[in-house]
C-alpha atoms as a PDB file:
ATOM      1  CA  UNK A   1       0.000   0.000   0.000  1.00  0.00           C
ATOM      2  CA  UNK A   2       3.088   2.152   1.165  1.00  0.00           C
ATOM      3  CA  UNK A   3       4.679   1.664  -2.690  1.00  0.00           C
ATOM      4  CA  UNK A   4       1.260   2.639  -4.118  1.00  0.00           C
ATOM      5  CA  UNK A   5       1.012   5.840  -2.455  1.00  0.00           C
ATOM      6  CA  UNK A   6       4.743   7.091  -3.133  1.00  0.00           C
ATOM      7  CA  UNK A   7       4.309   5.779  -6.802  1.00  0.00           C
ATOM      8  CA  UNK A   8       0.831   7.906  -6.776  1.00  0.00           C
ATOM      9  CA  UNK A   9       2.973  10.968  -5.488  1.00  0.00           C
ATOM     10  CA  UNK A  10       5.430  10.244  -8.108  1.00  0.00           C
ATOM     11  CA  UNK A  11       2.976  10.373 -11.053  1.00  0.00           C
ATOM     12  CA  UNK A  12       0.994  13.849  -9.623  1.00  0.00           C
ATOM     13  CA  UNK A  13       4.316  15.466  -9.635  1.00  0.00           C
ATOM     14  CA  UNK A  14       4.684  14.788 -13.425  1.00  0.00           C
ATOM     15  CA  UNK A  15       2.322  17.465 -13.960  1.00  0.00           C
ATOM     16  CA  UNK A  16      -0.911  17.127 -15.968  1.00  0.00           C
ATOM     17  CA  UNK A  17       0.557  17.761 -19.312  1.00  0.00           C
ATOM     18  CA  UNK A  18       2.878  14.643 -18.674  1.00  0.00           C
ATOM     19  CA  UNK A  19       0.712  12.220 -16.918  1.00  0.00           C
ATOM     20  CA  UNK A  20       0.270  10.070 -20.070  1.00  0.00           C
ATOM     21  CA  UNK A  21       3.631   9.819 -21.407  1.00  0.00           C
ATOM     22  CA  UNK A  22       4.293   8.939 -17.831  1.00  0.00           C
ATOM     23  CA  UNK A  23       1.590   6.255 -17.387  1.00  0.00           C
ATOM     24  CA  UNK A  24       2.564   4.726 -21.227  1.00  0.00           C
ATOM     25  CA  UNK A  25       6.586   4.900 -20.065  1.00  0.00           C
ATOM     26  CA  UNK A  26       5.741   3.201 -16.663  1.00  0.00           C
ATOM     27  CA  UNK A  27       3.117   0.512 -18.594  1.00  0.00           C
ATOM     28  CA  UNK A  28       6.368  -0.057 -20.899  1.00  0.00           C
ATOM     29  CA  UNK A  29       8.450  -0.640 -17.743  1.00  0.00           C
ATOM     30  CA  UNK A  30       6.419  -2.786 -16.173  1.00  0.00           C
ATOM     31  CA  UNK A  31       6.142  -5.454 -19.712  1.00  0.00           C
ATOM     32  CA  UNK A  32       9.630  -5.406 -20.242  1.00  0.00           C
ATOM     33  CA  UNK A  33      10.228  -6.079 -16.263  1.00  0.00           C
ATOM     34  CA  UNK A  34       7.954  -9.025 -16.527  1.00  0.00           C
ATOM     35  CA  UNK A  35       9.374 -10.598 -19.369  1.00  0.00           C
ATOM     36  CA  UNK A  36      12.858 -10.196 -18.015  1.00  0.00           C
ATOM     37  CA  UNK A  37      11.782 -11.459 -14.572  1.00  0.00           C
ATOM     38  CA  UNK A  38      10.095 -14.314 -16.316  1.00  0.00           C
ATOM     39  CA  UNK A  39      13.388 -14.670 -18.343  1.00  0.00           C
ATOM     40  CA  UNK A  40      16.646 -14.510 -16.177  1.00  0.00           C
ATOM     41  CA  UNK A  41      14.413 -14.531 -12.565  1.00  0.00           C
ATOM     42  CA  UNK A  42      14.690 -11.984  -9.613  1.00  0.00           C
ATOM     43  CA  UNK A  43      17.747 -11.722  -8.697  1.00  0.00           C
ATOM     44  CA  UNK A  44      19.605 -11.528 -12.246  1.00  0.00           C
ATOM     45  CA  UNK A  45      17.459  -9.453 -13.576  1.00  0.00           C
ATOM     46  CA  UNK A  46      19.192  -5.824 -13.067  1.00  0.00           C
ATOM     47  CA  UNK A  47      17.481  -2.321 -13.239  1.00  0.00           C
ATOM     48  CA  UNK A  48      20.106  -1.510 -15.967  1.00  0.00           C
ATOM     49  CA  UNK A  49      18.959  -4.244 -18.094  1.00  0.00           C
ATOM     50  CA  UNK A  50      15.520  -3.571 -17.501  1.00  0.00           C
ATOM     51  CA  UNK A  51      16.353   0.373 -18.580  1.00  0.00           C
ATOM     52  CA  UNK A  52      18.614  -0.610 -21.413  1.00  0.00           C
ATOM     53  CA  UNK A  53      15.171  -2.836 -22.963  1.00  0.00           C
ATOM     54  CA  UNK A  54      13.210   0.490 -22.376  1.00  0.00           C
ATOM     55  CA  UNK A  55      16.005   2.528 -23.817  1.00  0.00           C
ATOM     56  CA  UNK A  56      16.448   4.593 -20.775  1.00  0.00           C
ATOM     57  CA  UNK A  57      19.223   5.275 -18.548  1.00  0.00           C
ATOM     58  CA  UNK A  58      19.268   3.508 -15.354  1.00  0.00           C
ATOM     59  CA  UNK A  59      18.838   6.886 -13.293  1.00  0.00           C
ATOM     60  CA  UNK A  60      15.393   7.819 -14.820  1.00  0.00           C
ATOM     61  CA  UNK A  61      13.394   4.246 -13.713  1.00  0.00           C
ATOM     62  CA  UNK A  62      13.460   5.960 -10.314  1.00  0.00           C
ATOM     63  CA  UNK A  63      11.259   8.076 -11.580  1.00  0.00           C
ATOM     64  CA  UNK A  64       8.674   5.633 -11.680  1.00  0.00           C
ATOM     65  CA  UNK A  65      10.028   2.975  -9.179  1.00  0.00           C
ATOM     66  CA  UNK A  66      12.133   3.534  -6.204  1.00  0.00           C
ATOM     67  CA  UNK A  67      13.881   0.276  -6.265  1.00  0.00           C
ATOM     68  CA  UNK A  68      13.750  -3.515  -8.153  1.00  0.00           C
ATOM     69  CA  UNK A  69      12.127  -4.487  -5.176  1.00  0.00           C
ATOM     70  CA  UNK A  70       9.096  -1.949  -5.970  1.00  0.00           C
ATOM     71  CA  UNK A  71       8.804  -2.656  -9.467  1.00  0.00           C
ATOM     72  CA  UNK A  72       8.842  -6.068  -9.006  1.00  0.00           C
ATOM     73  CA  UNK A  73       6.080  -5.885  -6.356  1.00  0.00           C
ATOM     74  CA  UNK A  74       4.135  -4.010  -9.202  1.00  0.00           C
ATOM     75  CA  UNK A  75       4.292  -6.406 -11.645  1.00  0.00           C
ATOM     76  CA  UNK A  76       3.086  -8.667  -9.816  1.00  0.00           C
ATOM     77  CA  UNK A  77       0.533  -6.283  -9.044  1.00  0.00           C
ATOM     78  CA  UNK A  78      -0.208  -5.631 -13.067  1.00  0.00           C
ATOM     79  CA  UNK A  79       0.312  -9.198 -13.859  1.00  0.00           C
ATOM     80  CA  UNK A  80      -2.773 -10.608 -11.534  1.00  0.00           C
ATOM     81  CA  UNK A  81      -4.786  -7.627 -11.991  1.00  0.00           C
ATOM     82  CA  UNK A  82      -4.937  -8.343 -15.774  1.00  0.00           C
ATOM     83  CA  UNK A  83      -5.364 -12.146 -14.855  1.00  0.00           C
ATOM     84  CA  UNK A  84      -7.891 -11.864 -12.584  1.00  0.00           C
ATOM     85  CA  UNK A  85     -10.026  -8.909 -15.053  1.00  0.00           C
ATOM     86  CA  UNK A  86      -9.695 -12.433 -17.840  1.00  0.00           C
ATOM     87  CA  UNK A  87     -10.501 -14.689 -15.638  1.00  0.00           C
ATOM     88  CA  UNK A  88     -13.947 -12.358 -14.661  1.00  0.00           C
ATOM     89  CA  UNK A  89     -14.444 -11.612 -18.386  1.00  0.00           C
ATOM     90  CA  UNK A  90     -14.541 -15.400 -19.396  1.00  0.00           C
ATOM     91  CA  UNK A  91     -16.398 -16.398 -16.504  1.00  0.00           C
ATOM     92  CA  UNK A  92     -19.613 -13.966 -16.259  1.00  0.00           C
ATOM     93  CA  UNK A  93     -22.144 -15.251 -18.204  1.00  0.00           C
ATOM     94  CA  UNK A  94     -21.487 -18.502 -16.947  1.00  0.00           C
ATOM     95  CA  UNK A  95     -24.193 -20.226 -14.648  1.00  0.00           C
ATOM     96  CA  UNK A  96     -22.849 -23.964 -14.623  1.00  0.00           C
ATOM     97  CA  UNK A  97     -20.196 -23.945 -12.057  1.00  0.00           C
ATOM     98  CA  UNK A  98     -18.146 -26.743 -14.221  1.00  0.00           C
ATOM     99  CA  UNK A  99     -18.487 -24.840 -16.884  1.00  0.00           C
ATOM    100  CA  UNK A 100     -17.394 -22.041 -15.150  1.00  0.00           C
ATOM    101  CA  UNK A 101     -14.736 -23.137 -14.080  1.00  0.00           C
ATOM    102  CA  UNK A 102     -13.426 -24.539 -17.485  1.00  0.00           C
ATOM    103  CA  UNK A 103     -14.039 -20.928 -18.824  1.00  0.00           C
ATOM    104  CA  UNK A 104     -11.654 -19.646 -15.521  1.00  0.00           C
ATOM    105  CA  UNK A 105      -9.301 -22.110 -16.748  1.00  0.00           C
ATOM    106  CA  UNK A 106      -8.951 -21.637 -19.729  1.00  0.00           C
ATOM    107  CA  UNK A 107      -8.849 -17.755 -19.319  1.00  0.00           C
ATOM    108  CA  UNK A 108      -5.814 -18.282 -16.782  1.00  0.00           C
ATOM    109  CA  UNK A 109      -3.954 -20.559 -19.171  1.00  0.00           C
ATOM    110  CA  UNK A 110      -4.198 -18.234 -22.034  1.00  0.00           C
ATOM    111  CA  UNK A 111      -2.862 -15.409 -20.109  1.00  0.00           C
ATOM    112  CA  UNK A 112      -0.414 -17.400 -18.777  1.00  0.00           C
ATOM    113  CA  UNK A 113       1.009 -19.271 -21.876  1.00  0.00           C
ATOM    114  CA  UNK A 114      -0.183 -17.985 -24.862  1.00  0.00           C
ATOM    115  CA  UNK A 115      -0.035 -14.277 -24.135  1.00  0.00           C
ATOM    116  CA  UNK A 116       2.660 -14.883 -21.679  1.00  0.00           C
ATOM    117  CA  UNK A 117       1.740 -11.770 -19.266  1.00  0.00           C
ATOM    118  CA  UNK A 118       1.848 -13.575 -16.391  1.00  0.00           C
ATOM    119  CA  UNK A 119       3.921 -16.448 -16.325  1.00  0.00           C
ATOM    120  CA  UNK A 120       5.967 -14.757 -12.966  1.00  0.00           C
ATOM    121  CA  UNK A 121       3.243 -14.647 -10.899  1.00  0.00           C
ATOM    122  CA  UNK A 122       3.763 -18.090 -10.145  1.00  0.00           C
ATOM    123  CA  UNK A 123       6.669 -19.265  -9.801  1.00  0.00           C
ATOM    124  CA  UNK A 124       6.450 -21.134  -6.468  1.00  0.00           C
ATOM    125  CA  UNK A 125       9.340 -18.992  -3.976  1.00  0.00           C
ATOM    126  CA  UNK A 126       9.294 -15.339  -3.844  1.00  0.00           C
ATOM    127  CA  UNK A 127      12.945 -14.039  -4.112  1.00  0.00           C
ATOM    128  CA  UNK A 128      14.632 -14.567  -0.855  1.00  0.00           C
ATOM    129  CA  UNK A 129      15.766 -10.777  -0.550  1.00  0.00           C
ATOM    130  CA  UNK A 130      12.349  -9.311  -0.782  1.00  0.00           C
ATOM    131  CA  UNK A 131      11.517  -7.189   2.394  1.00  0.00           C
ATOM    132  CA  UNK A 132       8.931  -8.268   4.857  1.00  0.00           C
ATOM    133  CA  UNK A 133       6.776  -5.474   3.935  1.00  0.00           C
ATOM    134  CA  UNK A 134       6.794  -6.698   0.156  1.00  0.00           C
ATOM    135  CA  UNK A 135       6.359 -10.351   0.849  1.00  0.00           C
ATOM    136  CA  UNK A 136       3.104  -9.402   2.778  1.00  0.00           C
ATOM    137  CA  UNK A 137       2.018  -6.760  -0.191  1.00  0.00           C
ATOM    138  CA  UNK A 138       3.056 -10.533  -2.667  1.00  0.00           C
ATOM    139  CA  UNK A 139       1.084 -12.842  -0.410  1.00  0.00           C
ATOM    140  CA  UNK A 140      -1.825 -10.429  -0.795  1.00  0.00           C
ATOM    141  CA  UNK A 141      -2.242 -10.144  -4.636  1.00  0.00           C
ATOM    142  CA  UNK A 142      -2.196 -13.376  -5.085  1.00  0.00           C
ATOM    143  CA  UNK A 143      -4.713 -14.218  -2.539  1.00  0.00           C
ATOM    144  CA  UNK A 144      -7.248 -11.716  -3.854  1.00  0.00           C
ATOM    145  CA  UNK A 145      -6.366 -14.046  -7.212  1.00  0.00           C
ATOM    146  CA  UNK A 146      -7.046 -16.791  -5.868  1.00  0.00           C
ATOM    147  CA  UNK A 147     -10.102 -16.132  -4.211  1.00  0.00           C
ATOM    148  CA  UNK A 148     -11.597 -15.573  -7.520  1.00  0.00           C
ATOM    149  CA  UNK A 149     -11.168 -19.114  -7.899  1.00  0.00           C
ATOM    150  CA  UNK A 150     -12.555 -20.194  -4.305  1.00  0.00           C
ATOM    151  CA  UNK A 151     -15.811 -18.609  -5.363  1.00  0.00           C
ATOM    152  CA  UNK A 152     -16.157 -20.631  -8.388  1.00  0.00           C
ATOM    153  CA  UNK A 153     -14.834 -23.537  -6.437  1.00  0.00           C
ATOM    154  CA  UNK A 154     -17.293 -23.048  -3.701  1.00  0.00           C
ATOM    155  CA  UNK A 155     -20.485 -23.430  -6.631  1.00  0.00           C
ATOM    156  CA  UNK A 156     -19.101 -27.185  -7.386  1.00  0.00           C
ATOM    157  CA  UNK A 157     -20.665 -29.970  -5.729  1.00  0.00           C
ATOM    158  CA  UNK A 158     -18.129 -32.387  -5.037  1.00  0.00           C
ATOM    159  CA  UNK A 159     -17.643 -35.932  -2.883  1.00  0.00           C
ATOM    160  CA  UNK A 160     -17.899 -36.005   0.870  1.00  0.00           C
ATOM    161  CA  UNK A 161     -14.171 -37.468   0.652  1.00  0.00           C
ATOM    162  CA  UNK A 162     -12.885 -34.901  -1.259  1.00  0.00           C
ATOM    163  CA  UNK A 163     -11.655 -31.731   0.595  1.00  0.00           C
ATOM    164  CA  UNK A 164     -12.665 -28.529  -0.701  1.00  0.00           C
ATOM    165  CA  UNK A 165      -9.324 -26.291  -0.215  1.00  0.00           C
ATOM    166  CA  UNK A 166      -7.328 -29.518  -1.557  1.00  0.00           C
ATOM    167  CA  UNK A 167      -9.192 -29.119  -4.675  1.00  0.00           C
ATOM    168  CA  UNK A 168      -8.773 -25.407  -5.011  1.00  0.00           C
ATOM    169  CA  UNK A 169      -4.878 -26.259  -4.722  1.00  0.00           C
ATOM    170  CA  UNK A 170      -4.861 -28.896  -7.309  1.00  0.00           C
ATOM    171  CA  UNK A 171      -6.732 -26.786  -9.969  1.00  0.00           C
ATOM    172  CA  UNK A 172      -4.350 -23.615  -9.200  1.00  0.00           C
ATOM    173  CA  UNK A 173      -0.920 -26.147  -9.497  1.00  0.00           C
ATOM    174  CA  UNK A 174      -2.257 -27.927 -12.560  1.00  0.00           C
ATOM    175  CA  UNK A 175      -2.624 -24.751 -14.405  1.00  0.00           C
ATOM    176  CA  UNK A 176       0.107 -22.526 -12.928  1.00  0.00           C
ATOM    177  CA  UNK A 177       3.042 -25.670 -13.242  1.00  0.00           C
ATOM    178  CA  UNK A 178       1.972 -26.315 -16.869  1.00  0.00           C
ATOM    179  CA  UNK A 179       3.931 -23.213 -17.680  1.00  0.00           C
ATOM    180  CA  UNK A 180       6.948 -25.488 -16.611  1.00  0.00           C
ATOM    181  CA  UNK A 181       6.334 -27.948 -19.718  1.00  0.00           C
ATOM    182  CA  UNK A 182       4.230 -26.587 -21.780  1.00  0.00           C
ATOM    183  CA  UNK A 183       5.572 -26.252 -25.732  1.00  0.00           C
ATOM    184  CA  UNK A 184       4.209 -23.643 -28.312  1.00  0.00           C
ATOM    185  CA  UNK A 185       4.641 -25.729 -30.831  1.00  0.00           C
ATOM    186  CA  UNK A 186       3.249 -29.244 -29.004  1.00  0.00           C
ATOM    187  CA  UNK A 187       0.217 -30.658 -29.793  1.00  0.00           C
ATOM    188  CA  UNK A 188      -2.188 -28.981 -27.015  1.00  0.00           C
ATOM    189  CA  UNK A 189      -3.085 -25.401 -27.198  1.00  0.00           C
ATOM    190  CA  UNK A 190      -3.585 -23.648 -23.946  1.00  0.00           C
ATOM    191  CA  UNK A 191      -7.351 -24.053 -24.287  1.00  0.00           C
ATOM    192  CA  UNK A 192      -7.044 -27.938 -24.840  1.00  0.00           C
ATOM    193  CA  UNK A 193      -4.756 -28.149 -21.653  1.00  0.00           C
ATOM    194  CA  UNK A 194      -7.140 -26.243 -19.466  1.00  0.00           C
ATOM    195  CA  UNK A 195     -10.368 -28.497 -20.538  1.00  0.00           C
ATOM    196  CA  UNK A 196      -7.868 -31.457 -20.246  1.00  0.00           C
ATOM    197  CA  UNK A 197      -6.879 -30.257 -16.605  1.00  0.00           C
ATOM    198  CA  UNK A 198     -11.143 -30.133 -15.866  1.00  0.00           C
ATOM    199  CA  UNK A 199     -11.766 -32.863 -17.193  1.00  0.00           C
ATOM    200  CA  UNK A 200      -9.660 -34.749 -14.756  1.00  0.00           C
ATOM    201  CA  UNK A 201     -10.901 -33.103 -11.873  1.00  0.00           C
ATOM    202  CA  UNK A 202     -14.508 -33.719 -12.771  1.00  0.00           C
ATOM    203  CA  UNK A 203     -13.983 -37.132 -11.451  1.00  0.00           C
ATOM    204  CA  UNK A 204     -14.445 -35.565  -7.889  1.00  0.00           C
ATOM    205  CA  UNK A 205     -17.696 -34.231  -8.823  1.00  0.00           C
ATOM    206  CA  UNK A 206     -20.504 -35.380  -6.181  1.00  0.00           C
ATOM    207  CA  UNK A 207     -22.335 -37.259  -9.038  1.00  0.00           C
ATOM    208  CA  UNK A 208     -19.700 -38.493 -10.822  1.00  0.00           C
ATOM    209  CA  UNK A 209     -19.744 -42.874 -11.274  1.00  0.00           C
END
């Protein structure tokens, strides 16, 4: 919350005049941040390389981001927001709860793989130098992601045997670890992986045989 507020301080003192070609600049940032923390990870990822991509020099990203640590806490941020506005998108007009929850699937795999926008989101540590203050901000997004999912989840009827937050944590592995395997050029798209993913899962449906 503390990084939002300085950032929001930051862009007011751009002046009104300036406020788009800062919030284009900082939107620029932030993609070629994600792809290079998706790329080389956390900690080898520098600010210089992320201002040489953006064709800056290293000096002016403080203008829009006090530290790696901040920016890196804000694309997170970016990267789950636009996950989670897909996700919502795919999923509205949607009554069956199976169905909906295909549609969420497939909407998270398609960011994830095919658009590649949020493949770091999930890689399963958090870099071990992020502050305690970040970690908590981390923790956060990606709870408010999941519990996107936990609402859908909570619509399914499943077994008596089969525990509900379990099932939540198989759904959200299955499609955030197929970004550890899966190949552009193989013979499942996104889409087909998601369904595939459901399908399995169906079998802990309350009426399934």
């Amino acid at each position: 919350r503390g990084q939002q507020s300085m950032k929001s301080k930051r862009r007011r003192g751009a002046g009104a005049a300036n406020k788009l070609q800062y919030d284009e600049r900082e939107q620029q940032i932030l993609s070629i941040a994600t792809a290079l923390f998706e790329a080389r990870g956390y900690e080898r990822a520098s600010l210089k390389n992320i201002a040489d991509e953006a064709g800056i020099e290293t000096a002016s990203l403080y203008y829009y981001f006090a530290s790696k640590e901040e920016l890196y806490v804000s694309v997170m941020d970016r990267s789950l927001r636009i996950l989670g506005d897909n996700v919502r998108r795919a999923t509205e007009a949607v009554s069956d709860p199976w169905d909906k929850l295909e549609c969420a699937a497939i909407a998270h795999c398609e960011s994830m793989l095919a658009r590649k926008i949020v493949q770091v989101v999930f890689h399963p540590r958090f870099p071990l130098e992020i502050s305690e203050g970040s970690l908590k901000e981390l923790k956060r997004q990606r709870r408010d992601y999941e519990r996107i999912i936990r609402d859908i989840v909570d619509m399914i009827e499943l077994k008596e045997n089969v525990d509900r937050t379990l099932f939540l944590n198989f759904f959200l592995s299955s499609m955030n670890y197929s970004g550890l395997w899966y190949k552009p050029e193989g013979r499942l798209t996104p889409a087909q992986i998601a369904s595939g993913a459901i399908a399995i899962l169906k079998g802990c449906a309350a009426d399934a045989s």
